[in-house]
PDB file of N, CA and C in Angstrom:
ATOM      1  N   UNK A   1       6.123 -24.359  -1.949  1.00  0.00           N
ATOM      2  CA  UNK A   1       5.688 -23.686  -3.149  1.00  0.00           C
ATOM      3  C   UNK A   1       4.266 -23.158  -3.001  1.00  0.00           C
ATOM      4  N   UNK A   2       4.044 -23.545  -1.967  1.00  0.00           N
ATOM      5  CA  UNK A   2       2.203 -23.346  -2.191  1.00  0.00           C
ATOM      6  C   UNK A   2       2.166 -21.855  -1.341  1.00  0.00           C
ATOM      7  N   UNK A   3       3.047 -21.804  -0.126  1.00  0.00           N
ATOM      8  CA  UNK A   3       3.158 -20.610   0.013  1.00  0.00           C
ATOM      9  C   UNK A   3       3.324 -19.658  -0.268  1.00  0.00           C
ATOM     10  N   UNK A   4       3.994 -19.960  -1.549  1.00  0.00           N
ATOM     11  CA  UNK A   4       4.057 -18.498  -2.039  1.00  0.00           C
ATOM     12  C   UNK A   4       3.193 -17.999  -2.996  1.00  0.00           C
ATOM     13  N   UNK A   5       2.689 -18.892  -3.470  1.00  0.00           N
ATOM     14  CA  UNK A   5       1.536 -18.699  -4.328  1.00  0.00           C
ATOM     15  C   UNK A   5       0.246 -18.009  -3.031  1.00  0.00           C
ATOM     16  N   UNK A   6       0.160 -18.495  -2.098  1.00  0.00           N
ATOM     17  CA  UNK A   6      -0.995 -17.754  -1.162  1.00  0.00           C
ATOM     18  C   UNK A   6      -0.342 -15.926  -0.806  1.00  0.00           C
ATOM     19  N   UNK A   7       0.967 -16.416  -0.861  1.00  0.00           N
ATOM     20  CA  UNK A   7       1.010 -14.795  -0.767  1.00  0.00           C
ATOM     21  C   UNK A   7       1.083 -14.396  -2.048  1.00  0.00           C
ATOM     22  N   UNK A   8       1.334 -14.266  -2.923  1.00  0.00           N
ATOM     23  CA  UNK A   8       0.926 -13.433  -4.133  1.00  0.00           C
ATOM     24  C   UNK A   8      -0.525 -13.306  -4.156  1.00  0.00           C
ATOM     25  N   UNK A   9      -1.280 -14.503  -4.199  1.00  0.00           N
ATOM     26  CA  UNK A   9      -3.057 -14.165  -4.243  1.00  0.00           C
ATOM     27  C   UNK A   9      -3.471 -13.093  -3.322  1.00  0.00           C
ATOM     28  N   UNK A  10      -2.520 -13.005  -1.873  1.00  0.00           N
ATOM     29  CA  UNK A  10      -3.163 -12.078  -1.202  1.00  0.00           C
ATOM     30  C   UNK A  10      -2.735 -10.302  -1.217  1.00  0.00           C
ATOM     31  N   UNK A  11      -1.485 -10.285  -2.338  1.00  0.00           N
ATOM     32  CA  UNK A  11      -1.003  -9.062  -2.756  1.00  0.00           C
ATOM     33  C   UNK A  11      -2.365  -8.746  -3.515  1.00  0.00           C
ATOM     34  N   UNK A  12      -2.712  -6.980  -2.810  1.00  0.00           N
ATOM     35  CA  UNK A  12      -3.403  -6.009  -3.819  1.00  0.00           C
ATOM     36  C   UNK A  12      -2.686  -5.318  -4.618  1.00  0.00           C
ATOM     37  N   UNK A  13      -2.938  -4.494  -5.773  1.00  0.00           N
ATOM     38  CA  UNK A  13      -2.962  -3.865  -7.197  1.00  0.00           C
ATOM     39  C   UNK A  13      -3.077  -2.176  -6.241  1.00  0.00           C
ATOM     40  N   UNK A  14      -1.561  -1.717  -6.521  1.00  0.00           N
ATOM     41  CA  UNK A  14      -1.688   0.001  -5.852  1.00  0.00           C
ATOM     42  C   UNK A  14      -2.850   0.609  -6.854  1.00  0.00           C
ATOM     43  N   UNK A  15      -3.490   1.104  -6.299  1.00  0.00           N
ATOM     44  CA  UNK A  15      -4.482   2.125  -6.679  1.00  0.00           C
ATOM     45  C   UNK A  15      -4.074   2.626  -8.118  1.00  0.00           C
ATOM     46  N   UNK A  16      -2.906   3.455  -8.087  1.00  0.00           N
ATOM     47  CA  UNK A  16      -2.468   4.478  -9.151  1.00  0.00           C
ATOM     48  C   UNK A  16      -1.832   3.576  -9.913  1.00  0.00           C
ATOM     49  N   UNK A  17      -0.577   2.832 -10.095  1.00  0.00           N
ATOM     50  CA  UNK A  17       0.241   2.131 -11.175  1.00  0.00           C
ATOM     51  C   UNK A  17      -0.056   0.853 -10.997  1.00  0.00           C
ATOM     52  N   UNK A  18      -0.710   0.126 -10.283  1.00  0.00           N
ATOM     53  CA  UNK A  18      -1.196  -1.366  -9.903  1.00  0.00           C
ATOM     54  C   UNK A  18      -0.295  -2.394 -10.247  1.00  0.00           C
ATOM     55  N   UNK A  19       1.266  -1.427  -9.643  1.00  0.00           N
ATOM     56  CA  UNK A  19       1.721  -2.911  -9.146  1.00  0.00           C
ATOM     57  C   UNK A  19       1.449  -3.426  -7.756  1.00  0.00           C
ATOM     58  N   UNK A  20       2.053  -4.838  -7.604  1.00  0.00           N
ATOM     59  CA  UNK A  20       1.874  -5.413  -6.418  1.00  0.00           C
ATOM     60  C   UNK A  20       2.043  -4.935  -5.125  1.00  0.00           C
ATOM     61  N   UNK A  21       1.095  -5.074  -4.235  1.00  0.00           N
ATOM     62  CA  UNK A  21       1.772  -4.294  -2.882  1.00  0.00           C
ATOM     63  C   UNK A  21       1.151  -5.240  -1.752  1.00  0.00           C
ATOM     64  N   UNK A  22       1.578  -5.336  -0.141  1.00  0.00           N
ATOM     65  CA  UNK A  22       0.961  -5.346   0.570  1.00  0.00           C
ATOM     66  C   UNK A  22       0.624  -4.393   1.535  1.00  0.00           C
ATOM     67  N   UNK A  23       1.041  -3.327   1.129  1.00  0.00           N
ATOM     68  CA  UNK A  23       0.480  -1.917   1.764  1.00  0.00           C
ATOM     69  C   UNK A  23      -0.518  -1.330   1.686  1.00  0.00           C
ATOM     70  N   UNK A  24      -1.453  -0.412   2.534  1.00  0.00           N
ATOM     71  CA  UNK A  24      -2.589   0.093   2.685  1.00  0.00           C
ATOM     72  C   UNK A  24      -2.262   1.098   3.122  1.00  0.00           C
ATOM     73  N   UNK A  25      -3.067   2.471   2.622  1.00  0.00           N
ATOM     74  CA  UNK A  25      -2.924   3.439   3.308  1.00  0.00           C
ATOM     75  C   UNK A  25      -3.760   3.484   4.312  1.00  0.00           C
ATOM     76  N   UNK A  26      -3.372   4.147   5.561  1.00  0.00           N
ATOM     77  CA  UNK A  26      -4.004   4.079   7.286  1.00  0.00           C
ATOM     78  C   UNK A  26      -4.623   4.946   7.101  1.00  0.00           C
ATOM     79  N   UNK A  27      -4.844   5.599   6.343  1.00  0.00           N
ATOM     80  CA  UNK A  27      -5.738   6.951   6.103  1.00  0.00           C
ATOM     81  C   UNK A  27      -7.535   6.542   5.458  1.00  0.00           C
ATOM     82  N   UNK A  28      -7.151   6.365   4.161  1.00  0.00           N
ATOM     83  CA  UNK A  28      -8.410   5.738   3.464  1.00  0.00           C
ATOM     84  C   UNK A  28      -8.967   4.306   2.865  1.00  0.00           C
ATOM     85  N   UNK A  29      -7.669   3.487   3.430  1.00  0.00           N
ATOM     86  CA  UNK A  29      -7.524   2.198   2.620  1.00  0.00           C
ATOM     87  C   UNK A  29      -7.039   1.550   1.729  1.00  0.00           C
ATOM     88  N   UNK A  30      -7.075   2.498   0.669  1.00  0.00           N
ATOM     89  CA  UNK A  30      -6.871   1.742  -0.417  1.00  0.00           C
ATOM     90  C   UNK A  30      -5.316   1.297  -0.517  1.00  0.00           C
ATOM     91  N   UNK A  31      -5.195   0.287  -1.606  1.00  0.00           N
ATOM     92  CA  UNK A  31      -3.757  -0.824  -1.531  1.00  0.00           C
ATOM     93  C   UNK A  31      -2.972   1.018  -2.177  1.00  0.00           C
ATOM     94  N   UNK A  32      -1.720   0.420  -1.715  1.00  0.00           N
ATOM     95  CA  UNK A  32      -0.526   1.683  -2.163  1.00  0.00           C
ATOM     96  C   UNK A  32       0.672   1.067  -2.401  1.00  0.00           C
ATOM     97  N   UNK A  33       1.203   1.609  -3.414  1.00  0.00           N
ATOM     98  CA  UNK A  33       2.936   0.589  -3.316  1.00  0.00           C
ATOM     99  C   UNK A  33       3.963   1.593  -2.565  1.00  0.00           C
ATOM    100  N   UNK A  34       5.312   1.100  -2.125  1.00  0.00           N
ATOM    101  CA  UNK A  34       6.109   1.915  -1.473  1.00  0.00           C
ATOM    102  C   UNK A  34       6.314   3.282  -2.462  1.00  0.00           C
ATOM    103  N   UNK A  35       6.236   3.271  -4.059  1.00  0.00           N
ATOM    104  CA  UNK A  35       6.546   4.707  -5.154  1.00  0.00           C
ATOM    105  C   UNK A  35       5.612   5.440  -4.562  1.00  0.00           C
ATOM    106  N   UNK A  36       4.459   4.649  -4.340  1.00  0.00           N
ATOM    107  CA  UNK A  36       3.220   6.669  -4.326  1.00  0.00           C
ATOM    108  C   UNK A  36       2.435   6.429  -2.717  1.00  0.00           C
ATOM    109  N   UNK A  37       3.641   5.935  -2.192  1.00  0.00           N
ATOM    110  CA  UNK A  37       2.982   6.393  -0.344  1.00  0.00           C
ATOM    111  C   UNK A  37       4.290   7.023   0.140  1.00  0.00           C
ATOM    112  N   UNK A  38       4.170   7.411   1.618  1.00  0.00           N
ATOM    113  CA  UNK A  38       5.055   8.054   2.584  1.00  0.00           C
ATOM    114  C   UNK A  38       4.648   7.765   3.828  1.00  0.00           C
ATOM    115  N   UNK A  39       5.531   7.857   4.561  1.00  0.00           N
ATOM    116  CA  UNK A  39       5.195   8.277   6.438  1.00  0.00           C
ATOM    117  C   UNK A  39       4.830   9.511   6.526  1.00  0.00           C
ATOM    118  N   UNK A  40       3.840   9.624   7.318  1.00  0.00           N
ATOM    119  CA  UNK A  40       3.426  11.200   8.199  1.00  0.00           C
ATOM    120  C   UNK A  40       4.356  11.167   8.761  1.00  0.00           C
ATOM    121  N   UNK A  41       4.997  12.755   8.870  1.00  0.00           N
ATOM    122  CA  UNK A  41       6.044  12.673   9.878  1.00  0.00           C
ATOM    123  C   UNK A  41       5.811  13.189  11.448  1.00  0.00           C
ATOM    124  N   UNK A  42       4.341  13.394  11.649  1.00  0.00           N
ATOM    125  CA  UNK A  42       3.551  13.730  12.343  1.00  0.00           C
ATOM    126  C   UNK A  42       3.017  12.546  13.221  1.00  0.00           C
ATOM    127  N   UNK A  43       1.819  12.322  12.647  1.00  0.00           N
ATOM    128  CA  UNK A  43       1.711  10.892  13.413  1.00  0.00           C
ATOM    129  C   UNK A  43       2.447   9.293  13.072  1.00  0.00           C
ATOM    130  N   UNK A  44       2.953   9.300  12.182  1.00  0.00           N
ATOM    131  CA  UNK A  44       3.730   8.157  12.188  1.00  0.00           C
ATOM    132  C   UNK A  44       2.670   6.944  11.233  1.00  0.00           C
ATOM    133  N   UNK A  45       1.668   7.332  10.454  1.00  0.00           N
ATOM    134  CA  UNK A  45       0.879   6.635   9.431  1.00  0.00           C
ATOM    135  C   UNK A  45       1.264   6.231   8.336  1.00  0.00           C
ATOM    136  N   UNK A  46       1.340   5.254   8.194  1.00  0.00           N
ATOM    137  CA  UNK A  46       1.750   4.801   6.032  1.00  0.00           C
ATOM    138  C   UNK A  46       0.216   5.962   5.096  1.00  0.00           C
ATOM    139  N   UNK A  47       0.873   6.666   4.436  1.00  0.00           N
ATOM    140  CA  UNK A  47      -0.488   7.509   4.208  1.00  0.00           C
ATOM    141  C   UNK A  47       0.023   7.241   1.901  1.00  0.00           C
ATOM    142  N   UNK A  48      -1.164   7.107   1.399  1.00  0.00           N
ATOM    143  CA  UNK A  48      -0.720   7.770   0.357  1.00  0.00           C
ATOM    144  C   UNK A  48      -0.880   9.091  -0.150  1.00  0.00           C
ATOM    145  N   UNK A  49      -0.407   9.270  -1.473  1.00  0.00           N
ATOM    146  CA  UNK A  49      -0.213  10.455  -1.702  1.00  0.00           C
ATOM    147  C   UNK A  49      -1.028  11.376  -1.448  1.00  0.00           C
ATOM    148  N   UNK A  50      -2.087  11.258  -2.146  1.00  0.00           N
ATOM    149  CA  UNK A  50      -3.578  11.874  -1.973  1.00  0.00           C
ATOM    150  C   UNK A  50      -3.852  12.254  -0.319  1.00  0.00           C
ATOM    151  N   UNK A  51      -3.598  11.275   0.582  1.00  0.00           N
ATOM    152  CA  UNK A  51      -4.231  11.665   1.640  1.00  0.00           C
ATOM    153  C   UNK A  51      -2.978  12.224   2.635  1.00  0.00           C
ATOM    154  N   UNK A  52      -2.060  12.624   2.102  1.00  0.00           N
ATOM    155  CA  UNK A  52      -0.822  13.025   2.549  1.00  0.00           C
ATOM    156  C   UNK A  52      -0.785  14.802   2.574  1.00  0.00           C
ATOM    157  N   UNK A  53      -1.118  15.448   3.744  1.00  0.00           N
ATOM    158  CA  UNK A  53      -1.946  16.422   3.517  1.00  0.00           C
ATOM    159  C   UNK A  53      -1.599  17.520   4.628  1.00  0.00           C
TER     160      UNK A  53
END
C-alpha cells in the first residue's frame, strides 16, 4: 500500500487540464497528460501541444 501512495505523490498536474500524469514533454518540460501531447513523427519525442510544431 505504501507504494502506491509514493507513486501518486510522484505524479505531476498536466500543465493545461491538471490531471495526473507521469509524462513530460522532451521539448520544454513541463508535466503533459496523454489528451494534450503527441509523438513527433519526425524525431520520435513525447512533445506537447504547444511545442508540437
Amino acid at each position: 500500500m505504501v507504494a502506491v501512495y509514493e507513486t501518486i505523490a510522484k505524479l505531476a498536474s498536466c500543465y493545461i487540464c491538471q490531471a495526473k500524469t507521469e509524462n513530460y514533454c522532451e521539448d520544454c518540460g513541463l508535466p503533459i497528460c496523454s489528451s494534450h501531447s503527441t509523438i513527433c513523427k519526425f524525431c520520435g519525442k513525447h512533445l506537447c501541444l504547444n511545442c508540437d510544431y
